[in-house]
PDB file of N, CA and C in Angstrom:
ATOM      1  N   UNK A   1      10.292   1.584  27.782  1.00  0.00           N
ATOM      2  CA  UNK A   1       9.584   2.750  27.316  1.00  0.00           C
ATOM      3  C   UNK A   1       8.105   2.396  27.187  1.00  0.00           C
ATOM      4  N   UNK A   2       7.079   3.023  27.804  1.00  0.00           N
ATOM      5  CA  UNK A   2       5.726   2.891  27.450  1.00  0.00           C
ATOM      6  C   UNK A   2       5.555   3.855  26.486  1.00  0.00           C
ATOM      7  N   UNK A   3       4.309   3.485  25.726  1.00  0.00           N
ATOM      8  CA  UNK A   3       3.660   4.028  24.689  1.00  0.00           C
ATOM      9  C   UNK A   3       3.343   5.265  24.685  1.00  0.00           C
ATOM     10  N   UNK A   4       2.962   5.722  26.038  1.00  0.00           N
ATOM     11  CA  UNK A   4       2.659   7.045  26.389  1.00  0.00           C
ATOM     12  C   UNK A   4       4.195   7.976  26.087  1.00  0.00           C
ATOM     13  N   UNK A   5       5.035   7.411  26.528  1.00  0.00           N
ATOM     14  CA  UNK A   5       6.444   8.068  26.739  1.00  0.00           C
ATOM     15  C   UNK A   5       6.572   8.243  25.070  1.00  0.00           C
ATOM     16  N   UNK A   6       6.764   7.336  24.138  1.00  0.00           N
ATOM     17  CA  UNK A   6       6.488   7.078  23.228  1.00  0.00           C
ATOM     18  C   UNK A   6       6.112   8.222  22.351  1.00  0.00           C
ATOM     19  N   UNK A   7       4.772   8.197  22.710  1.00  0.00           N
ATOM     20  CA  UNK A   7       3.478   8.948  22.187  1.00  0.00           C
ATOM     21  C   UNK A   7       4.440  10.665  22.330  1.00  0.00           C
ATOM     22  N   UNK A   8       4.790  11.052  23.500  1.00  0.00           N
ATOM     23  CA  UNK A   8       5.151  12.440  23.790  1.00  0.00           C
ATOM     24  C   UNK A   8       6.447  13.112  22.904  1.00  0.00           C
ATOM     25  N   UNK A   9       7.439  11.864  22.689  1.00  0.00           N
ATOM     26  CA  UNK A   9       8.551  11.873  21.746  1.00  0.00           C
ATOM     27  C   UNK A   9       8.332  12.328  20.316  1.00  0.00           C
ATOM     28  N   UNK A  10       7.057  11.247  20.050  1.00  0.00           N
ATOM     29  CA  UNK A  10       6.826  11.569  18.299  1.00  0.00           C
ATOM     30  C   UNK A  10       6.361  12.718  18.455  1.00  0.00           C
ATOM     31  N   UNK A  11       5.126  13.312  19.386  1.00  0.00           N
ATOM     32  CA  UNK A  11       4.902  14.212  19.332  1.00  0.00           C
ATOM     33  C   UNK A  11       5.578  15.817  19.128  1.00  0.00           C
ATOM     34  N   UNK A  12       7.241  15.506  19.507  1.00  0.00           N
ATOM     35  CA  UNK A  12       7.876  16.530  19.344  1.00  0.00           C
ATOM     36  C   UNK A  12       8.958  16.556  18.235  1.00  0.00           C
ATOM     37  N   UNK A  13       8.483  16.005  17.432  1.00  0.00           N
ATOM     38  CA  UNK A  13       9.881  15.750  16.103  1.00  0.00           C
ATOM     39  C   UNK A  13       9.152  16.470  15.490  1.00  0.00           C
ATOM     40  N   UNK A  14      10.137  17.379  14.508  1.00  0.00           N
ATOM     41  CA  UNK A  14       9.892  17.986  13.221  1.00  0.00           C
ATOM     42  C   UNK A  14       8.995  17.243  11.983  1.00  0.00           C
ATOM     43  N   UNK A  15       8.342  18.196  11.577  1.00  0.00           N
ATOM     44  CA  UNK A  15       7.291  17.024  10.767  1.00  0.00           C
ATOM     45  C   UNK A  15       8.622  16.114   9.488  1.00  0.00           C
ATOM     46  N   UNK A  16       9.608  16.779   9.148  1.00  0.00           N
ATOM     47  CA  UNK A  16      10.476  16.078   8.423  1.00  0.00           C
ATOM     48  C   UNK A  16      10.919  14.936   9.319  1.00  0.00           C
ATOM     49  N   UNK A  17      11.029  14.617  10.538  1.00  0.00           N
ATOM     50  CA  UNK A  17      11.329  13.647  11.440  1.00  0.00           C
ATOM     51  C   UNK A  17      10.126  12.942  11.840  1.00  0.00           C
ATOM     52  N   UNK A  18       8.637  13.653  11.610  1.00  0.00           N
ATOM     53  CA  UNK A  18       7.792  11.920  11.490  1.00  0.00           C
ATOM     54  C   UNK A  18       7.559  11.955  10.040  1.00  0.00           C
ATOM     55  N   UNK A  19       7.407  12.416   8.934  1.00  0.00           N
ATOM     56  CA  UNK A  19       7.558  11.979   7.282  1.00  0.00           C
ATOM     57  C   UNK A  19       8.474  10.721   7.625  1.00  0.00           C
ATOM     58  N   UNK A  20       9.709  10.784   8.531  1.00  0.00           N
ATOM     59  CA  UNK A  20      10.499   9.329   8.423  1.00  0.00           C
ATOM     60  C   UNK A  20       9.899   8.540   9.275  1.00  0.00           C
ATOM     61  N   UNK A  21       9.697   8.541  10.270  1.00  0.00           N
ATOM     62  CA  UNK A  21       8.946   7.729  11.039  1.00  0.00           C
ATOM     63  C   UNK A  21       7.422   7.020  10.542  1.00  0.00           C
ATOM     64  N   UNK A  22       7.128   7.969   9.353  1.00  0.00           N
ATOM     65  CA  UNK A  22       5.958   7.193   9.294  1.00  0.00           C
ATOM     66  C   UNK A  22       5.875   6.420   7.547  1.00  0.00           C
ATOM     67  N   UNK A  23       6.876   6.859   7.129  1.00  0.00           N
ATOM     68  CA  UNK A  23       7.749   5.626   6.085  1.00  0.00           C
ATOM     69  C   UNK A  23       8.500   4.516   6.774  1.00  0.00           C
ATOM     70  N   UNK A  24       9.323   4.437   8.185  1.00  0.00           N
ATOM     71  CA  UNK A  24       9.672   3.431   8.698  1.00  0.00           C
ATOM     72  C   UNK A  24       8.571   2.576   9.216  1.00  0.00           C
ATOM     73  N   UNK A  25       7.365   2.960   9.792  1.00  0.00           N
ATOM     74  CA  UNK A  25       6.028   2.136  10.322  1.00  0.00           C
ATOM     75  C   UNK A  25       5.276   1.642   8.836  1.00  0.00           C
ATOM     76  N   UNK A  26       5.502   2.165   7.799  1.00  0.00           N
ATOM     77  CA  UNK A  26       4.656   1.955   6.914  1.00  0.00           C
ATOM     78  C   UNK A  26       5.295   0.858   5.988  1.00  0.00           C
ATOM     79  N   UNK A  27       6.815   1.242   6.007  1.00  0.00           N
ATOM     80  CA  UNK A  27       7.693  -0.427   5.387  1.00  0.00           C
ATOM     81  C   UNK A  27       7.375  -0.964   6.375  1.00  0.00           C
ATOM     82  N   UNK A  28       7.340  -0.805   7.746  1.00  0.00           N
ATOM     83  CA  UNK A  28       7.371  -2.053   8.896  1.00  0.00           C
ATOM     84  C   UNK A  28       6.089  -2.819   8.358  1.00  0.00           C
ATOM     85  N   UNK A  29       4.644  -1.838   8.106  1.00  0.00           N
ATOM     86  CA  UNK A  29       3.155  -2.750   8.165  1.00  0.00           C
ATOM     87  C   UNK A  29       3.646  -3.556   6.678  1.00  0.00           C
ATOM     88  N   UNK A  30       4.066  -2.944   5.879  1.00  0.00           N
ATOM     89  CA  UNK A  30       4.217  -3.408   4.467  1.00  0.00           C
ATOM     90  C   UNK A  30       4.667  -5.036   4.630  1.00  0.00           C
ATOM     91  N   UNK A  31       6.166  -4.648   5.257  1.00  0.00           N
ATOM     92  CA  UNK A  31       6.329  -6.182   5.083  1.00  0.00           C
ATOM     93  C   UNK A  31       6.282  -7.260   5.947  1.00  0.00           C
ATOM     94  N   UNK A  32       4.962  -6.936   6.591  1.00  0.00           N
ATOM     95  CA  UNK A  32       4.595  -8.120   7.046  1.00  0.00           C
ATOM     96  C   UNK A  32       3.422  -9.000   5.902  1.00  0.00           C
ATOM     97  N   UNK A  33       3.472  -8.228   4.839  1.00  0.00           N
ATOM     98  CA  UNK A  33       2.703  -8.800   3.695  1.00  0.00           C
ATOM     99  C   UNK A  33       3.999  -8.821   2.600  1.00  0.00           C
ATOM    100  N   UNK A  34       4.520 -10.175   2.721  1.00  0.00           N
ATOM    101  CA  UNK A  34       5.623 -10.286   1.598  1.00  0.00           C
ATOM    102  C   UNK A  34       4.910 -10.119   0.435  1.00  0.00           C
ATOM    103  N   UNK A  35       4.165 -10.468  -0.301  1.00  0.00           N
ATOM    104  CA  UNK A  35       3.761 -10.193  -1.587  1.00  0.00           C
ATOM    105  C   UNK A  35       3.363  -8.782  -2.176  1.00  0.00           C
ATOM    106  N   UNK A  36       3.329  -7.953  -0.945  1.00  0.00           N
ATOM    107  CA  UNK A  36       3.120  -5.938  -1.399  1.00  0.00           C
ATOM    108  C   UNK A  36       4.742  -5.665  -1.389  1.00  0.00           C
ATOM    109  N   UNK A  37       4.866  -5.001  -2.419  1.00  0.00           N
ATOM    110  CA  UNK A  37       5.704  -4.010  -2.009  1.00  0.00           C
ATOM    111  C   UNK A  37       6.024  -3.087  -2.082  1.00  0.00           C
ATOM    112  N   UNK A  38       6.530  -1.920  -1.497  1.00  0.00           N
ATOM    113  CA  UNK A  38       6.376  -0.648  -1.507  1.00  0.00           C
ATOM    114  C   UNK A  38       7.689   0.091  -1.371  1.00  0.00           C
ATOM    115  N   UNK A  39       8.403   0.527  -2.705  1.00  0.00           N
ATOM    116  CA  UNK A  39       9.613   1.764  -2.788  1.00  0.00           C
ATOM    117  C   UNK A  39       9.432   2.306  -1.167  1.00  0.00           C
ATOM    118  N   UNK A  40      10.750   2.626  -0.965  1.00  0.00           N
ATOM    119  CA  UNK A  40      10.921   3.515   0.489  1.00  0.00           C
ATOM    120  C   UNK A  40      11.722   5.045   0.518  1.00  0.00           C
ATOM    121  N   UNK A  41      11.758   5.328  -1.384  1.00  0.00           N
ATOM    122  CA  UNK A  41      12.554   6.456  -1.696  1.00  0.00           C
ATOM    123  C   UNK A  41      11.842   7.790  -1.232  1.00  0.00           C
ATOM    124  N   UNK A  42      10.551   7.408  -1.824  1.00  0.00           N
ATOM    125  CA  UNK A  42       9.625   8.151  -0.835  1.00  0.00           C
ATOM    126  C   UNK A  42       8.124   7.847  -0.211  1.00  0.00           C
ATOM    127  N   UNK A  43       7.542   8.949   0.481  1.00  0.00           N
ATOM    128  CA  UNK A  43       6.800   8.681   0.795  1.00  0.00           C
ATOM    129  C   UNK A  43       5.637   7.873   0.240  1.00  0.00           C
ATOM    130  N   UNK A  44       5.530   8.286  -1.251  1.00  0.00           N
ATOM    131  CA  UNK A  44       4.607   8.398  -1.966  1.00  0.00           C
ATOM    132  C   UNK A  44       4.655   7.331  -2.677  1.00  0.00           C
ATOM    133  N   UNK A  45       5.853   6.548  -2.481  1.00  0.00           N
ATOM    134  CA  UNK A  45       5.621   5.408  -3.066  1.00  0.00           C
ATOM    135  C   UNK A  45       4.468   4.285  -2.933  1.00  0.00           C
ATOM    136  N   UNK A  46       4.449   3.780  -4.237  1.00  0.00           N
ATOM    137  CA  UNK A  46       3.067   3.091  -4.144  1.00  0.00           C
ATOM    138  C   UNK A  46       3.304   1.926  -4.288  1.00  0.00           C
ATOM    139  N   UNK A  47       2.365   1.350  -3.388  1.00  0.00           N
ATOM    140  CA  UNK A  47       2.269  -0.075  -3.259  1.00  0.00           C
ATOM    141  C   UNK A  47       1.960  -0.925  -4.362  1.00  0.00           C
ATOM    142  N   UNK A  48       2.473  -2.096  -4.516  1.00  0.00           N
ATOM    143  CA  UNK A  48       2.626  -2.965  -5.796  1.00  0.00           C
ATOM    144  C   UNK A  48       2.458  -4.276  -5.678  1.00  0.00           C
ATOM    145  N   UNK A  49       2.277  -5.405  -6.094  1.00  0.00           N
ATOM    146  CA  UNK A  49       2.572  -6.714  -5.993  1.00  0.00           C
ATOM    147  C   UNK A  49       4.106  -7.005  -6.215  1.00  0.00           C
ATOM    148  N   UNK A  50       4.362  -7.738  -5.129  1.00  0.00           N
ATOM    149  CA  UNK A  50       5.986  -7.636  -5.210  1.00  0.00           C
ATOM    150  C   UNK A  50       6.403  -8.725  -6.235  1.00  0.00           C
ATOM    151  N   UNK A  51       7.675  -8.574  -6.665  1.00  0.00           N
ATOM    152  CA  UNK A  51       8.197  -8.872  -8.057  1.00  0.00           C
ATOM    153  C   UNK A  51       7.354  -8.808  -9.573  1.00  0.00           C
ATOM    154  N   UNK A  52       6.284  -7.272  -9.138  1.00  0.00           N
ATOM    155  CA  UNK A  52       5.842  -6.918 -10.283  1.00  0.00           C
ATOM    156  C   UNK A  52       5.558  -5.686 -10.921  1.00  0.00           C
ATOM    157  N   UNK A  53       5.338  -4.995 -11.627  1.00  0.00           N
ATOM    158  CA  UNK A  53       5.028  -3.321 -11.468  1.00  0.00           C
ATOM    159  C   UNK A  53       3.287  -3.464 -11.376  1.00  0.00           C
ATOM    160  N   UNK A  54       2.704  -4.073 -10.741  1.00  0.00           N
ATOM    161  CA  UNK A  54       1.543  -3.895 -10.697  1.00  0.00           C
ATOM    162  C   UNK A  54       1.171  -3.163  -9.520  1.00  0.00           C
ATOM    163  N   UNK A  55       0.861  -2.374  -9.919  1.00  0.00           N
ATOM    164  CA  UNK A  55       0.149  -1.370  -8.006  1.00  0.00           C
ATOM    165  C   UNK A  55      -1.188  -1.626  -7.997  1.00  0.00           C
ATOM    166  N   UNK A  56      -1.117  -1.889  -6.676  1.00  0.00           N
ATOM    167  CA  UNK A  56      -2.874  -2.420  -5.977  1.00  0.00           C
ATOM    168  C   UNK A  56      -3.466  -1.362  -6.601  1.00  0.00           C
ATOM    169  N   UNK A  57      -3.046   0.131  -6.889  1.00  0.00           N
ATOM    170  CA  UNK A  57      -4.421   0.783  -7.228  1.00  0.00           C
ATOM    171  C   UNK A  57      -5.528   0.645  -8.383  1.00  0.00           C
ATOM    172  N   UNK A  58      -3.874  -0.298  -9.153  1.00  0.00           N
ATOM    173  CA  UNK A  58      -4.624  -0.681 -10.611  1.00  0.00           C
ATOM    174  C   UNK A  58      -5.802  -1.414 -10.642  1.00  0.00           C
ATOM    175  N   UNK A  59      -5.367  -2.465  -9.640  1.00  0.00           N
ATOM    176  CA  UNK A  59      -6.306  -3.730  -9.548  1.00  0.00           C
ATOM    177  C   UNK A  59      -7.689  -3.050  -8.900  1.00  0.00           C
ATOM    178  N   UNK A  60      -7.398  -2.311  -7.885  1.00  0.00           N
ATOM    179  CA  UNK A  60      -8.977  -1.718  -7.502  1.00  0.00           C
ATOM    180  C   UNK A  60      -9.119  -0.815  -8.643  1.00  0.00           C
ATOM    181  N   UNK A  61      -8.763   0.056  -9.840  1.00  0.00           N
ATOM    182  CA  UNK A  61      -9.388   0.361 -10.630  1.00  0.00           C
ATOM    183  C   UNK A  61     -10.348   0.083 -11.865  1.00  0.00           C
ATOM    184  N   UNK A  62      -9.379  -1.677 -11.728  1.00  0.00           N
ATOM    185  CA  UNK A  62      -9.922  -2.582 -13.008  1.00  0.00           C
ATOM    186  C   UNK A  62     -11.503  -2.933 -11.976  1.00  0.00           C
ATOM    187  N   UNK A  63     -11.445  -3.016 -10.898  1.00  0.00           N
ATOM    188  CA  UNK A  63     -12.121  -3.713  -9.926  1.00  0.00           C
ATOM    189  C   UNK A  63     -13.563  -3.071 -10.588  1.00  0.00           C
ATOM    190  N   UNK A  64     -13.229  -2.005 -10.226  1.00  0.00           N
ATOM    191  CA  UNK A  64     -14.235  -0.289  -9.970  1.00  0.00           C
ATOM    192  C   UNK A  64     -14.545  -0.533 -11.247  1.00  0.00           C
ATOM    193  N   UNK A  65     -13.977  -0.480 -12.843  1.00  0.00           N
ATOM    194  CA  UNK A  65     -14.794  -0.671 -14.036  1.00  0.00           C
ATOM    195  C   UNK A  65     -15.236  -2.053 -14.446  1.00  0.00           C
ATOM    196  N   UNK A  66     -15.312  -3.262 -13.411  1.00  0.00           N
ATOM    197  CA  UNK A  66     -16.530  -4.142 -13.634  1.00  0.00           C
ATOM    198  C   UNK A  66     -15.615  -5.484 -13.878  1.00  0.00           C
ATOM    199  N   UNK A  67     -13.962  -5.435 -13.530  1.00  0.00           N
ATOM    200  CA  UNK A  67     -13.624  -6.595 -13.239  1.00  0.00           C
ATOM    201  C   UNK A  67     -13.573  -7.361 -12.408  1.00  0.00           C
ATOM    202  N   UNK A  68     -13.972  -8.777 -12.237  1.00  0.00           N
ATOM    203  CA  UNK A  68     -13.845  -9.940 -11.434  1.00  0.00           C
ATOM    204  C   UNK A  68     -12.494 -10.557 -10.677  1.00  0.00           C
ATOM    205  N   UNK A  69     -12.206 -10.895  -9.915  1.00  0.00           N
ATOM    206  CA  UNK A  69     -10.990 -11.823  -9.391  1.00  0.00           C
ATOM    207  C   UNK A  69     -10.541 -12.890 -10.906  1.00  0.00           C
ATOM    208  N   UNK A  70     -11.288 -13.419 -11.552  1.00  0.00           N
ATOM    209  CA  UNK A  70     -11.068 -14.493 -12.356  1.00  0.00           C
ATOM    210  C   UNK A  70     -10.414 -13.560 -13.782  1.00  0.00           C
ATOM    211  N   UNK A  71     -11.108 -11.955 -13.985  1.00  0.00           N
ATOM    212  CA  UNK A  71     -10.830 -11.459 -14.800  1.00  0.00           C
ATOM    213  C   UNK A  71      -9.575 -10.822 -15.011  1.00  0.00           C
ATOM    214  N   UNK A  72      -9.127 -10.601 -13.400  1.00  0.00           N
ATOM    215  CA  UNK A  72      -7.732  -9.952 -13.185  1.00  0.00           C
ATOM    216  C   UNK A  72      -6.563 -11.088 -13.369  1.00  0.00           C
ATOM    217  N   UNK A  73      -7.383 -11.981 -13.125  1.00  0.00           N
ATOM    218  CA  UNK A  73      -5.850 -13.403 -13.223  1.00  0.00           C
ATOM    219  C   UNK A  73      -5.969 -13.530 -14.413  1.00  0.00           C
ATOM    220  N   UNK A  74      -6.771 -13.580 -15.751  1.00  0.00           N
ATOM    221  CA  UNK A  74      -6.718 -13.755 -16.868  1.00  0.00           C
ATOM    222  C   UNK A  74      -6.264 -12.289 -17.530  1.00  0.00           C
ATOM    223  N   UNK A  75      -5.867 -10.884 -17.090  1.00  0.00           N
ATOM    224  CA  UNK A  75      -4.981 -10.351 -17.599  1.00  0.00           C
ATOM    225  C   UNK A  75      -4.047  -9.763 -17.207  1.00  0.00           C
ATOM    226  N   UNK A  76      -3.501 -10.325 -15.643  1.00  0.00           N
ATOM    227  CA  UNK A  76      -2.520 -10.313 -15.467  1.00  0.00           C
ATOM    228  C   UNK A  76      -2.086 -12.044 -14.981  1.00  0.00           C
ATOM    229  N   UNK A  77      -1.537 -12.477 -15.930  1.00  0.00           N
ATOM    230  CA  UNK A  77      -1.318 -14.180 -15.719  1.00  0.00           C
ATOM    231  C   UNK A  77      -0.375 -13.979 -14.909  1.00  0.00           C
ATOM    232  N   UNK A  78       0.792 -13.198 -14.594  1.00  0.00           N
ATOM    233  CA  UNK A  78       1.862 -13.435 -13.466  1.00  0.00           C
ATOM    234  C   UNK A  78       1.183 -13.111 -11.892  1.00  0.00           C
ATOM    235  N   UNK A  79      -0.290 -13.017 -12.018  1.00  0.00           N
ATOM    236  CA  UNK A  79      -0.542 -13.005 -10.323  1.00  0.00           C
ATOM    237  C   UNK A  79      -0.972 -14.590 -10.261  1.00  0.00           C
ATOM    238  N   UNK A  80      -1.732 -14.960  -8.961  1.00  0.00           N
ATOM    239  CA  UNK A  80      -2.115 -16.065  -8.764  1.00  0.00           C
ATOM    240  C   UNK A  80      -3.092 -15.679  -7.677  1.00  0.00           C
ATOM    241  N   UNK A  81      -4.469 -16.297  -7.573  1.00  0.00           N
ATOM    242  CA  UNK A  81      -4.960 -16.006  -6.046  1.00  0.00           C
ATOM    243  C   UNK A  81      -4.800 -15.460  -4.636  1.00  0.00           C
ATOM    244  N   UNK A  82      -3.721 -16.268  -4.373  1.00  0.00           N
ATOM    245  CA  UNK A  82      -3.252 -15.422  -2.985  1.00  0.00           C
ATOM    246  C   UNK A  82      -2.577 -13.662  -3.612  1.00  0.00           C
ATOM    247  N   UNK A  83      -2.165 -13.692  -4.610  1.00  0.00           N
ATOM    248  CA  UNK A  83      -1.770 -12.173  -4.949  1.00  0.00           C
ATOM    249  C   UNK A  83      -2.652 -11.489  -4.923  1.00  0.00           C
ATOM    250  N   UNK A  84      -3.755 -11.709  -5.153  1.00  0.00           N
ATOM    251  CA  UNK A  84      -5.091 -10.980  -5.015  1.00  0.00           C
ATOM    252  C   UNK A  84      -6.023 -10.877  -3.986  1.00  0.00           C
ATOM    253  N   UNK A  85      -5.832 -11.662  -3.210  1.00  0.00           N
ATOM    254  CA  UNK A  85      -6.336 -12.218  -1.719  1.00  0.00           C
ATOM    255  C   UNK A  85      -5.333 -10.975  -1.189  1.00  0.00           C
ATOM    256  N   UNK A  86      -4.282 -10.852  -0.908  1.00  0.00           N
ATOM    257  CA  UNK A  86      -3.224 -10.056  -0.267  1.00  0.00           C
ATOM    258  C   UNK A  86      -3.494  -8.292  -0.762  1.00  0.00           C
ATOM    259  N   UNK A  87      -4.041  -8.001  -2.085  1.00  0.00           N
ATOM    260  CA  UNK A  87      -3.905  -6.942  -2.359  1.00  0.00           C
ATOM    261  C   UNK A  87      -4.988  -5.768  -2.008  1.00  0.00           C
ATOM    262  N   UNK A  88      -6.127  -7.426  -1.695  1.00  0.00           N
ATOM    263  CA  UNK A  88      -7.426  -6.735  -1.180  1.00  0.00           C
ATOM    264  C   UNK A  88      -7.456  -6.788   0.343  1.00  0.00           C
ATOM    265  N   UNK A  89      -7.026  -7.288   0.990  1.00  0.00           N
ATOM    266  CA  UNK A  89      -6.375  -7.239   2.417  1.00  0.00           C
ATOM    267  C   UNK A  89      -5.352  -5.690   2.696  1.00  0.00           C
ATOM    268  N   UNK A  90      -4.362  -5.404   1.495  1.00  0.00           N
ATOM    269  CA  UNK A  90      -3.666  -4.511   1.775  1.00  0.00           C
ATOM    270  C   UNK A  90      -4.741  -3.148   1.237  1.00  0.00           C
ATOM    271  N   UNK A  91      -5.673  -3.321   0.412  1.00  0.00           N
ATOM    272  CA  UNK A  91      -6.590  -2.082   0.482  1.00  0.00           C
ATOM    273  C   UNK A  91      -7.744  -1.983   1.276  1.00  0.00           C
ATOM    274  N   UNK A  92      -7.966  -2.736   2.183  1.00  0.00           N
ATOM    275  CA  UNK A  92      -9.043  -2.642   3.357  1.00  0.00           C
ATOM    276  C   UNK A  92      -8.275  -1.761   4.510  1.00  0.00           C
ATOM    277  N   UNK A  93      -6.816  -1.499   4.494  1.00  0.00           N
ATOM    278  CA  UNK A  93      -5.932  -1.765   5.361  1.00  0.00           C
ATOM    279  C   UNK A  93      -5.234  -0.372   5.329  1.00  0.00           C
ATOM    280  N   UNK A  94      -5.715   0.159   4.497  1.00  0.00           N
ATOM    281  CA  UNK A  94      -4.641   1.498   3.575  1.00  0.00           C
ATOM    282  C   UNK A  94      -5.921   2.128   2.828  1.00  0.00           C
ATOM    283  N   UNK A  95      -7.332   2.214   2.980  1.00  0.00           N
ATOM    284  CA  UNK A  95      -7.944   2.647   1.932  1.00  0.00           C
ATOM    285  C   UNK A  95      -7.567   3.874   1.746  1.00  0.00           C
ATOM    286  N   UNK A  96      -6.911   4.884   2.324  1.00  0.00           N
ATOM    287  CA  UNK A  96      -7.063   6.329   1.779  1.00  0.00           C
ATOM    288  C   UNK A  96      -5.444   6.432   1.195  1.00  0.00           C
ATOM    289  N   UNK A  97      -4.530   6.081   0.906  1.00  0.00           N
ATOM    290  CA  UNK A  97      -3.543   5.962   0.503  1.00  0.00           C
ATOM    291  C   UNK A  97      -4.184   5.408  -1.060  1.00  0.00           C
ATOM    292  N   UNK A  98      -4.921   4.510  -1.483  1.00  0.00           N
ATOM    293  CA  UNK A  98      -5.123   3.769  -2.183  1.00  0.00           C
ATOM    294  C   UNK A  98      -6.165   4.880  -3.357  1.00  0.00           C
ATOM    295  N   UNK A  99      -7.325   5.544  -2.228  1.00  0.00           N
ATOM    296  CA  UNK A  99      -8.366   6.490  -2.616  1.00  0.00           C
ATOM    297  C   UNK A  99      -7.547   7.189  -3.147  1.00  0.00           C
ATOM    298  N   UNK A 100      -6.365   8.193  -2.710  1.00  0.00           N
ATOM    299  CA  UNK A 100      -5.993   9.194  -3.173  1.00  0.00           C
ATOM    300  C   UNK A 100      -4.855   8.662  -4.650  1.00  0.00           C
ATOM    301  N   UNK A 101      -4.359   7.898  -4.643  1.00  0.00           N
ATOM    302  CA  UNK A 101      -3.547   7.297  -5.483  1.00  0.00           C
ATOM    303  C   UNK A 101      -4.873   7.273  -6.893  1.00  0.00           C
ATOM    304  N   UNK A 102      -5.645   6.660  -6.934  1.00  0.00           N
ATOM    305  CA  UNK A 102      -7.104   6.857  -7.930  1.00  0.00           C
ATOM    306  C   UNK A 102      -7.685   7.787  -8.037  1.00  0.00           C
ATOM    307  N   UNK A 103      -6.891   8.807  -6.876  1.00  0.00           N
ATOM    308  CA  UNK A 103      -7.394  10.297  -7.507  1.00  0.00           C
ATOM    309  C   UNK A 103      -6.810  10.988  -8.317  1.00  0.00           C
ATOM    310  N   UNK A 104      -5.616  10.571  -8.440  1.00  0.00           N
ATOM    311  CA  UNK A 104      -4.289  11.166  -8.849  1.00  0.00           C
ATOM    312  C   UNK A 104      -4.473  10.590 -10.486  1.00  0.00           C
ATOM    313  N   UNK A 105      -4.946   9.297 -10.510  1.00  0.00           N
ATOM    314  CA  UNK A 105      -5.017   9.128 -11.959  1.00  0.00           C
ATOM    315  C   UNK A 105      -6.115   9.990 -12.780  1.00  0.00           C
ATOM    316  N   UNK A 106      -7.340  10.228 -12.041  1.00  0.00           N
ATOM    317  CA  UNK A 106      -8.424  10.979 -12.465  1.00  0.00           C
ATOM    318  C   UNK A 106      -7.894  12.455 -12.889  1.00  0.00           C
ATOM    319  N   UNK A 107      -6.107  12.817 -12.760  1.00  0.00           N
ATOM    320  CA  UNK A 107      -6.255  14.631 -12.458  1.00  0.00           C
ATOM    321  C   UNK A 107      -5.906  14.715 -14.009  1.00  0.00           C
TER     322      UNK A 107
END
């Protein structure tokens, strides 16, 4: 199958048939970053540091009111560097998933 062929298929599914398709591509990008992880109940699930309830949006929110990398490991002691290395990788990567998630806290 080429991409094009591909391309013409998705193009004709019911938007309830790419909503799944684009939760199956989006666990696919997810876990190639073992340390995110992201519910697949729905769409809207939000991305987290895996084995924690911390969601990246938090960390870019603490970010946004004037915290440091050194400041986030000192109040969340269960991350470690690379958890934070990974979370800012997964929001360069996803920014509008991430934007709108920090909008949602603002409502």
């Amino acid at each position: 199958m080429t991409l094009q062929d591909l391309e013409s298929q998705l193009l004709a599914l019911t938007p309830a048939e790419k909503e799944h398709v684009i939760q199956l591509l989006t666990h696919s990008l997810v876990s190639i970053q073992p340390e995110i992880a992201k519910p697949l109940e729905t769409i809207s699930g939000e991305a987290r540091i895996a084995n924690t309830q911390i969601a990246i949006w938090e960390l870019v929110n603490a970010q946004d009111l004037g915290c440091s990398d050194r400041d986030l490991l000192q109040m969340y002691p269960q991350l470690t560097e690379s958890d934070l290395a990974t979370a800012w990788d997964y929001v360069e990567a996803h920014p509008e998933e991430i934007m709108l998630a920090l909008q949602a806290i603002d409502e």
